[in-house]
Protein backbone atom coordinates (compact mmCIF):
# COMPACT_ATOMS: atom_id res chain seq x y z
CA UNK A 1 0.00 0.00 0.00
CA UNK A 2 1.19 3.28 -1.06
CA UNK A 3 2.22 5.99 1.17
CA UNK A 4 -0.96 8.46 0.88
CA UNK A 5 -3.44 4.88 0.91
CA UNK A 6 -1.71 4.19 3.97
CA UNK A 7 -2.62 8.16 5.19
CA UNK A 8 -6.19 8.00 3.54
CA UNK A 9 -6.93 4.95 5.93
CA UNK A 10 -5.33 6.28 9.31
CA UNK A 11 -6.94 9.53 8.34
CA UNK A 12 -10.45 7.52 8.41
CA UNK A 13 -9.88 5.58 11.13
CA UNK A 14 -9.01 8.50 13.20
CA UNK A 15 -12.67 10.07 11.68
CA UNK A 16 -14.48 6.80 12.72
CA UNK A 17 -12.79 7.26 16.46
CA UNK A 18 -14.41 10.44 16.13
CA UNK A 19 -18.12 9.22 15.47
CA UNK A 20 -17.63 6.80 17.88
CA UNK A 21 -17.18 9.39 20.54
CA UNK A 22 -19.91 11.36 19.33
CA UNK A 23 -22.32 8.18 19.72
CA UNK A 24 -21.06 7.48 23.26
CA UNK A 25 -21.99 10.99 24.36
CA UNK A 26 -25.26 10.57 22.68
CA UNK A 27 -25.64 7.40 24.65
CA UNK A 28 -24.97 8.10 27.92
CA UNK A 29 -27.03 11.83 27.33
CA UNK A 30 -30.27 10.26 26.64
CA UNK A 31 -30.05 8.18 29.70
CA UNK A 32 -29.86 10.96 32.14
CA UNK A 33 -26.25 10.80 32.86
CA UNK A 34 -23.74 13.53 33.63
CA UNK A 35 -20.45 13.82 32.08
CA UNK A 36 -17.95 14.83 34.73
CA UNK A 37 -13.55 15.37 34.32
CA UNK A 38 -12.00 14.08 37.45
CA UNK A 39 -7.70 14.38 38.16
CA UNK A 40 -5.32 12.31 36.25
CA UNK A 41 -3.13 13.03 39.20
CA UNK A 42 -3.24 12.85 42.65
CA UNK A 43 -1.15 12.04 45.82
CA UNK A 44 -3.56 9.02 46.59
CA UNK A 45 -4.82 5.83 44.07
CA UNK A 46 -6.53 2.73 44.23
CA UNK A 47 -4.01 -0.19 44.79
CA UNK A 48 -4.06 -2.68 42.57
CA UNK A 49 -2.32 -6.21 42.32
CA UNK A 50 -1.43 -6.24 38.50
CA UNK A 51 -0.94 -2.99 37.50
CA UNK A 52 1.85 -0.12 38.26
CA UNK A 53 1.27 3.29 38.29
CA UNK A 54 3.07 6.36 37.03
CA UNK A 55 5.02 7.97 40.09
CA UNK A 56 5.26 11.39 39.22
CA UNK A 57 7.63 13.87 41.30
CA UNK A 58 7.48 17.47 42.31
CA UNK A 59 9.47 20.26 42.14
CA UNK A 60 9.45 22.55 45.46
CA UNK A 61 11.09 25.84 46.23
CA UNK A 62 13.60 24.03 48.09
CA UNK A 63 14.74 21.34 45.36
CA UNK A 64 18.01 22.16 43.63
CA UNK A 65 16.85 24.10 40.18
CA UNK A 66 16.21 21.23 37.41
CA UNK A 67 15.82 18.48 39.97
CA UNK A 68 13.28 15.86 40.86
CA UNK A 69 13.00 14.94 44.28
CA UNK A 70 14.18 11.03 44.94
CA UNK A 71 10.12 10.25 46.63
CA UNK A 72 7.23 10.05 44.49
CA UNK A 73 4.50 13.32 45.69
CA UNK A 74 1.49 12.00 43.13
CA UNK A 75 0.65 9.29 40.66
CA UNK A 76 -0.92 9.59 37.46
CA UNK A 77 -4.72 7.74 37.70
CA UNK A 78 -4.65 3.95 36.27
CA UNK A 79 -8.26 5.01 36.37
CA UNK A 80 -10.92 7.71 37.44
CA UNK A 81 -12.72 5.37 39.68
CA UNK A 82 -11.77 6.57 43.07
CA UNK A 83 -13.03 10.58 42.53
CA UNK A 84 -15.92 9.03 40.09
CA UNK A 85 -17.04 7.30 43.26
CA UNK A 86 -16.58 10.52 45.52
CA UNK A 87 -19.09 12.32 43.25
CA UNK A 88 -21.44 9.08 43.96
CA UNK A 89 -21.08 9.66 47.58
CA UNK A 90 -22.06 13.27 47.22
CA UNK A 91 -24.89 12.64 45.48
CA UNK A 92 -24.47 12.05 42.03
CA UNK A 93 -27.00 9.57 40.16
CA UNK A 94 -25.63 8.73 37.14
CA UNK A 95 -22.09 9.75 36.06
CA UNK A 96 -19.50 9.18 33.14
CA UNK A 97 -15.66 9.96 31.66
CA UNK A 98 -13.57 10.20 28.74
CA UNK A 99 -10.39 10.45 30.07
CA UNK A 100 -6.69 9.63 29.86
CA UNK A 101 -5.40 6.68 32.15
CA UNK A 102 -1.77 5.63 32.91
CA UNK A 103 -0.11 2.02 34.04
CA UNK A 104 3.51 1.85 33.76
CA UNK A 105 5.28 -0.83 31.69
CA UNK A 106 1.84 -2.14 29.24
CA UNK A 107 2.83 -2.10 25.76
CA UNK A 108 1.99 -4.47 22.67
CA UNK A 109 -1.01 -4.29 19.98
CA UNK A 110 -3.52 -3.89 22.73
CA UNK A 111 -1.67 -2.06 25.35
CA UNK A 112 -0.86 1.50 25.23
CA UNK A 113 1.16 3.32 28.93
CA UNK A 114 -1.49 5.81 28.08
CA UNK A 115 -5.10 5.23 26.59
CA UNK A 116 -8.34 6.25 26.67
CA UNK A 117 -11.14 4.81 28.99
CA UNK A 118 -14.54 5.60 29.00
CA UNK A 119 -16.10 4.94 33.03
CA UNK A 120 -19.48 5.33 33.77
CA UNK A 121 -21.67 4.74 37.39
CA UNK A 122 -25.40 4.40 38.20
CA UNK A 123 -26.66 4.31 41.66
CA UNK A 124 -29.59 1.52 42.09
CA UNK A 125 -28.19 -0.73 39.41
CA UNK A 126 -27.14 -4.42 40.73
CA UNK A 127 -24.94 -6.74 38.19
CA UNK A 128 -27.18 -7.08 35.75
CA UNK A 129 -28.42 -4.03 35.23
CA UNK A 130 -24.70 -3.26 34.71
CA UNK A 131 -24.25 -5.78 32.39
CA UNK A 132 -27.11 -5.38 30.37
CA UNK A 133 -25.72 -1.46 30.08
CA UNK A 134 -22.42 -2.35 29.08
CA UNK A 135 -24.24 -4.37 26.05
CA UNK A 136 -26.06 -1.70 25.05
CA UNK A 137 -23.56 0.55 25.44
CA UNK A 138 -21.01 -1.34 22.80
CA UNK A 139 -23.97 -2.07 20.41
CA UNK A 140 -24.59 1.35 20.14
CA UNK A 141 -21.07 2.91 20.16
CA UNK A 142 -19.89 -0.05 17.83
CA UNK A 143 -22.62 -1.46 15.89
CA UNK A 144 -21.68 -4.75 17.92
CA UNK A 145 -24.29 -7.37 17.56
CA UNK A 146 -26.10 -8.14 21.74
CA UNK A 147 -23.97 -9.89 23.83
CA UNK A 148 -24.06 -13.57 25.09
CA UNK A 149 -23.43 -13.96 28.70
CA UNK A 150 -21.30 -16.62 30.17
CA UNK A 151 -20.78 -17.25 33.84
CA UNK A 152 -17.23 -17.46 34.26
CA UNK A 153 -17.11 -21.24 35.54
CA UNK A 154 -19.20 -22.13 32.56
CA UNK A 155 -16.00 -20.97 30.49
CA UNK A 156 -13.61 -22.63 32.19
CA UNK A 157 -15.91 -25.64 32.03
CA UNK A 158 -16.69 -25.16 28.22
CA UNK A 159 -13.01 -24.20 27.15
CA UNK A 160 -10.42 -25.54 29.67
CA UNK A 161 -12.64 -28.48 31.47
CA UNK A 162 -11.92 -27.67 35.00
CA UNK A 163 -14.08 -26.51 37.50
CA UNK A 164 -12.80 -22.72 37.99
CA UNK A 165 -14.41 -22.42 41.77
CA UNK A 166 -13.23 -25.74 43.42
CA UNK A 167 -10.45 -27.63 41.32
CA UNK A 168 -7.50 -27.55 43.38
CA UNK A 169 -3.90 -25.86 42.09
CA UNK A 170 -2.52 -29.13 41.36
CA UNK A 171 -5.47 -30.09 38.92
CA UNK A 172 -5.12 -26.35 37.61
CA UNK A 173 -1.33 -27.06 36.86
CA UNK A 174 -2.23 -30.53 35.25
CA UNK A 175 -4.60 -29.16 32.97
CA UNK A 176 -2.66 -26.59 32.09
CA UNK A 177 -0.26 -29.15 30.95
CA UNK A 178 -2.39 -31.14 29.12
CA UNK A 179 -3.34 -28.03 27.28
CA UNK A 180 -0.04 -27.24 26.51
CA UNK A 181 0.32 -23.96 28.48
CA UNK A 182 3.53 -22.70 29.10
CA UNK A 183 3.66 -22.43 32.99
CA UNK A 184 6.59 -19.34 33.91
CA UNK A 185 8.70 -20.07 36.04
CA UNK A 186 7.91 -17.77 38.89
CA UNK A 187 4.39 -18.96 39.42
CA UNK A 188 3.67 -19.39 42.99
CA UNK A 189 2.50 -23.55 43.49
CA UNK A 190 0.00 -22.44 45.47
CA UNK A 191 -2.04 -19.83 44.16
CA UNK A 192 -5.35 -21.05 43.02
CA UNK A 193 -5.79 -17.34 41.04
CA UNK A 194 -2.62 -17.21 39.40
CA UNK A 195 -3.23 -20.84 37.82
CA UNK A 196 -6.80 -19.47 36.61
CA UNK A 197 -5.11 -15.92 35.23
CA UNK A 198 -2.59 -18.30 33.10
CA UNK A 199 -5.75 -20.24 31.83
CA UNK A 200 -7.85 -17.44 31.30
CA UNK A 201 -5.12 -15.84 29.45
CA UNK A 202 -3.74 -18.54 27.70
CA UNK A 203 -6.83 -20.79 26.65
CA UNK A 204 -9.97 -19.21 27.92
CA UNK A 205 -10.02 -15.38 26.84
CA UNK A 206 -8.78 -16.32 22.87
CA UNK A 207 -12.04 -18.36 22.43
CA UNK A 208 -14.70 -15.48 23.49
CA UNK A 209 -16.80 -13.20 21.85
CA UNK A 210 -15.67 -14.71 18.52
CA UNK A 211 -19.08 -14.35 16.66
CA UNK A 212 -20.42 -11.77 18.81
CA UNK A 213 -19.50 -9.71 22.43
CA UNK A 214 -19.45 -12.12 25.37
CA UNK A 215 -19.73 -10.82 28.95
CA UNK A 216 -18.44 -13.25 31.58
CA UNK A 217 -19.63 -12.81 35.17
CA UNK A 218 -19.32 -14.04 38.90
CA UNK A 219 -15.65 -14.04 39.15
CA UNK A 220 -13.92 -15.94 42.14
CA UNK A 221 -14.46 -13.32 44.94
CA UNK A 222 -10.70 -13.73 45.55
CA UNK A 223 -10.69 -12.12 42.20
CA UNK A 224 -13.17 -9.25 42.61
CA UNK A 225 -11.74 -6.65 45.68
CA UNK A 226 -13.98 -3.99 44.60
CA UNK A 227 -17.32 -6.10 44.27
CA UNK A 228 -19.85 -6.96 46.10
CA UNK A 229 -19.53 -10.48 47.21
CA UNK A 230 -22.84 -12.89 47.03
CA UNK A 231 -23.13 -16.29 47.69
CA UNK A 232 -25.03 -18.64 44.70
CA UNK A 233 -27.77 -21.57 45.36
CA UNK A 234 -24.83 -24.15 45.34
CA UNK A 235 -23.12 -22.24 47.60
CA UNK A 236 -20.19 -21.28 45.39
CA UNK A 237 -19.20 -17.92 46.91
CA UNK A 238 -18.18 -15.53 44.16
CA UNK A 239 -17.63 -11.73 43.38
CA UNK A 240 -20.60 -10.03 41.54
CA UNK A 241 -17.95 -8.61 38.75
CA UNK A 242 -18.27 -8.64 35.05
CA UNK A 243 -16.06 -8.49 31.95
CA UNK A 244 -17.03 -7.89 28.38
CA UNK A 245 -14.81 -9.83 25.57
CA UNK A 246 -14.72 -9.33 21.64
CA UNK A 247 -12.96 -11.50 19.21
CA UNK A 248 -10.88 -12.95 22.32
CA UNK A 249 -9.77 -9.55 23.18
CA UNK A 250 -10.91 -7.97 27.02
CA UNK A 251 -12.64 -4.36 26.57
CA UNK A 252 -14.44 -3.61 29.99
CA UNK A 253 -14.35 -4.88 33.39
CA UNK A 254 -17.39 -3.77 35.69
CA UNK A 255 -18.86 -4.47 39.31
CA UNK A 256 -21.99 -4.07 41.07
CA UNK A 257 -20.10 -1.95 43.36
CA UNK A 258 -18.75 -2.91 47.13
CA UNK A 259 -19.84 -0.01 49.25
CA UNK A 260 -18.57 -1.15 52.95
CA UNK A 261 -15.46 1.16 53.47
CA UNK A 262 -14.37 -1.02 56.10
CA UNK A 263 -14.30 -4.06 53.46
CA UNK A 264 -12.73 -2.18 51.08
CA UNK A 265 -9.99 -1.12 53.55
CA UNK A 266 -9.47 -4.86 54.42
CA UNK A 267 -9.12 -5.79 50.70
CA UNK A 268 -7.11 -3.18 49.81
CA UNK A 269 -4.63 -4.00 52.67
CA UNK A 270 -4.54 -7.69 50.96
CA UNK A 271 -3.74 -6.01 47.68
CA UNK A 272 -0.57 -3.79 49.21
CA UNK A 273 0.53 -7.29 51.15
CA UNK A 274 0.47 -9.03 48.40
CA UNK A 275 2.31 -6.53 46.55
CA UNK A 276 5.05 -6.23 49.31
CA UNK A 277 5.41 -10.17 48.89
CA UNK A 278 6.23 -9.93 45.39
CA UNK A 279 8.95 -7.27 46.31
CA UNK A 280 6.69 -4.09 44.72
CA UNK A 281 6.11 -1.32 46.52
CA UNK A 282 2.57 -1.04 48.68
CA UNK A 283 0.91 2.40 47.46
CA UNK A 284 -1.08 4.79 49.41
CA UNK A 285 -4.80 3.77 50.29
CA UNK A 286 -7.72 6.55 48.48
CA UNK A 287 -8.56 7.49 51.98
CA UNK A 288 -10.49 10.34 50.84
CA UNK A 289 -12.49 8.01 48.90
CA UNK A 290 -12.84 5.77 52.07
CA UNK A 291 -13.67 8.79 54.13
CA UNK A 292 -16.68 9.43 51.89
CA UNK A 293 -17.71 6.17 51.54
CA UNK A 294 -17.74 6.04 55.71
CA UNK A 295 -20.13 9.46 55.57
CA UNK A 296 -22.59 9.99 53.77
CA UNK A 297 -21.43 6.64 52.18
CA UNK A 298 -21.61 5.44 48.58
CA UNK A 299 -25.20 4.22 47.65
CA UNK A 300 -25.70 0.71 46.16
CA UNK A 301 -24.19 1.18 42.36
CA UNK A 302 -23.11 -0.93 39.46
CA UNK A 303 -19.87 0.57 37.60
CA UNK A 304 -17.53 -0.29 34.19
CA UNK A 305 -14.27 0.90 33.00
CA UNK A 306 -13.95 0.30 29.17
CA UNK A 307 -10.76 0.85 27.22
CA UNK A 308 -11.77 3.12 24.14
CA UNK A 309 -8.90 2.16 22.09
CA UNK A 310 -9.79 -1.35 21.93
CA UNK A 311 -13.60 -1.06 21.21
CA UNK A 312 -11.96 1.52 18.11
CA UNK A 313 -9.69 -1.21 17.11
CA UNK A 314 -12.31 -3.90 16.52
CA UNK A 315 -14.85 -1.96 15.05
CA UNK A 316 -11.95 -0.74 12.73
CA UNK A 317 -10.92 -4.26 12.14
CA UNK A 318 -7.49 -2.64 12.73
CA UNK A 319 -4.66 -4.62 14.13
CA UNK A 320 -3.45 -2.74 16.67
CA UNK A 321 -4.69 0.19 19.02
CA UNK A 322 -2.29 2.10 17.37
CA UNK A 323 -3.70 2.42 14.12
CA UNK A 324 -6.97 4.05 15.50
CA UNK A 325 -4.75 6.43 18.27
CA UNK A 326 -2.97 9.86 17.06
CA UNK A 327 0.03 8.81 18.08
CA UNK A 328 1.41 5.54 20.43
CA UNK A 329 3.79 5.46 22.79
């Protein structure tokens, strides 16, 4: 392909990112909700397990001229969730973002340090309003066809044959093996969630949505910090949190939201031991966020963060989010 065919098509792609954005503002306005901007940096952030953030110094009257300080004073938002939910907890109904977000050290076709994601919350839903939201959402933002939903065990059953609430690690490892997964060599023995992340990733996730968006739901609890935990008729205890998939590739993740503070503390001090254990730094707790959520509190929500790029990529048939971004990293 020629030089200016090459420009013609980024040029277009770049117009269709456009439309897109127009119909997700069009969405989200005839349902009553209110865009809001909220920092991209701030001295607090939401721990997380598996992603870094951005530490970003500061430069005070005292610093030598031209010099960052050796601590980190602020961190650049992996996501807008925790002043999304402060806005919640002052009263907000029904709120969404376009925004920049930042994690340190993602890069490949589908990974970009910084990206667009598109968050949105609305007080009284439960999962499945949520979920049925998010499908609307991507059929009319991406002309997707409706979305099947899959429990998340049912995957694991359908694509991996394991039971993805009660096999033990050691069946996890020997079906990995029979599936030919290549197990790293730092994988902790065991970790029951680390054995279903290299199955999800490796076997699971390339086999949904292929004919049309799939949303999985009811994670493993241990896999769901920041949802509300419930416990099913056969007593399998799981997180209410749901992901949406297209063409194997992951575009949103989404909760019916946990609103204990005192739960979220305890989770979040899980998160930061964990990360201390595999020699990364713990990070602040939000406790602003925690603060609000204490008084007046954070009313019974469901939430989703979806990564723009992506959802441009697909419904660009592009290869990579770069081809439907200005410019990559």
């Amino acid at each position: 392909m020629s030089g200016d065919a090459d420009l013609s098509l980024r040029h277009e792609r770049l117009r269709r990112r456009a439309e897109m954005l127009r119909r997700l503002r069009e969405f989200f306005a005839t349902r009553g909700f209110l865009e809001v901007e909220t920092p991209t940096v701030d001295s607090e952030i939401i721990p997380e397990l598996h992603i870094e953030p951005f530490g970003v110094g500061e430069i005070s009257p005292a610093a030598p001229a031209g010099r960052w300080p050796a601590a980190t004073a602020y961190f650049l938002q992996a996501s807008p969730e925790l002043h999304m939910k402060r806005l919640l907890c002052e009263g907000l109904p029904a709120i969404y973002q376009v925004t920049r977000s930042f994690r340190c050290g993602e890069r490949g076709t589908i990974h970009n340090p910084e990206f667009t994601m598109v968050e949105w919350y609305r007080t009284g839903d439960d999962m499945a309003a949520g979920m049925t939201l998010l499908d609307e959402f991507c059929q009319a933002v991406a002309g997707s066809d409706a979305a099947k939903c899959t429990s998340y065990n049912e995957a694991f059953h359908v694509h991996a044959s394991v039971d993805a609430h009660r096999t033990t690690c050691d069946e996890l490892a020997a079906a990995a093996n029979r599936l030919g997964v290549a197990i790293p060599e730092g994988i902790h023995a065991n970790d029951r969630d680390e054995w279903l992340n290299l199955l999800l990733t490796a076997v699971v996730e390339p086999r949904l949505g292929v004919d049309r968006p799939e949303i999985l739901y009811d994670y493993p609890a241990s896999q769901s910090a920041l949802a509300v935990a419930a416990t099913r008729d056969d007593g399998t205890q799981v997180g209410e949190r749901f992901e949406l998939y297209w063409h194997g590739v992951e575009l949103a993740n989404g909760y019916h939201e946990l609103t204990d503070a005192a739960a979220l503390r305890a989770r979040l001090e899980v998160v930061n031991r964990q990360r201390s254990a595999d020699n990364r730094p713990a990070l602040p707790l939000p406790e602003k966020l925690l603060t609000a959520m204490t008084d007046p509190g954070l009313p019974a929500c469901s939430g989703c963060a979806l990564g723009f790029d992506r959802l441009a990529m697909l419904a660009c048939e592009a290869e990579s989010i770069d081809d439907v971004m200005a410019f990559g990293w």
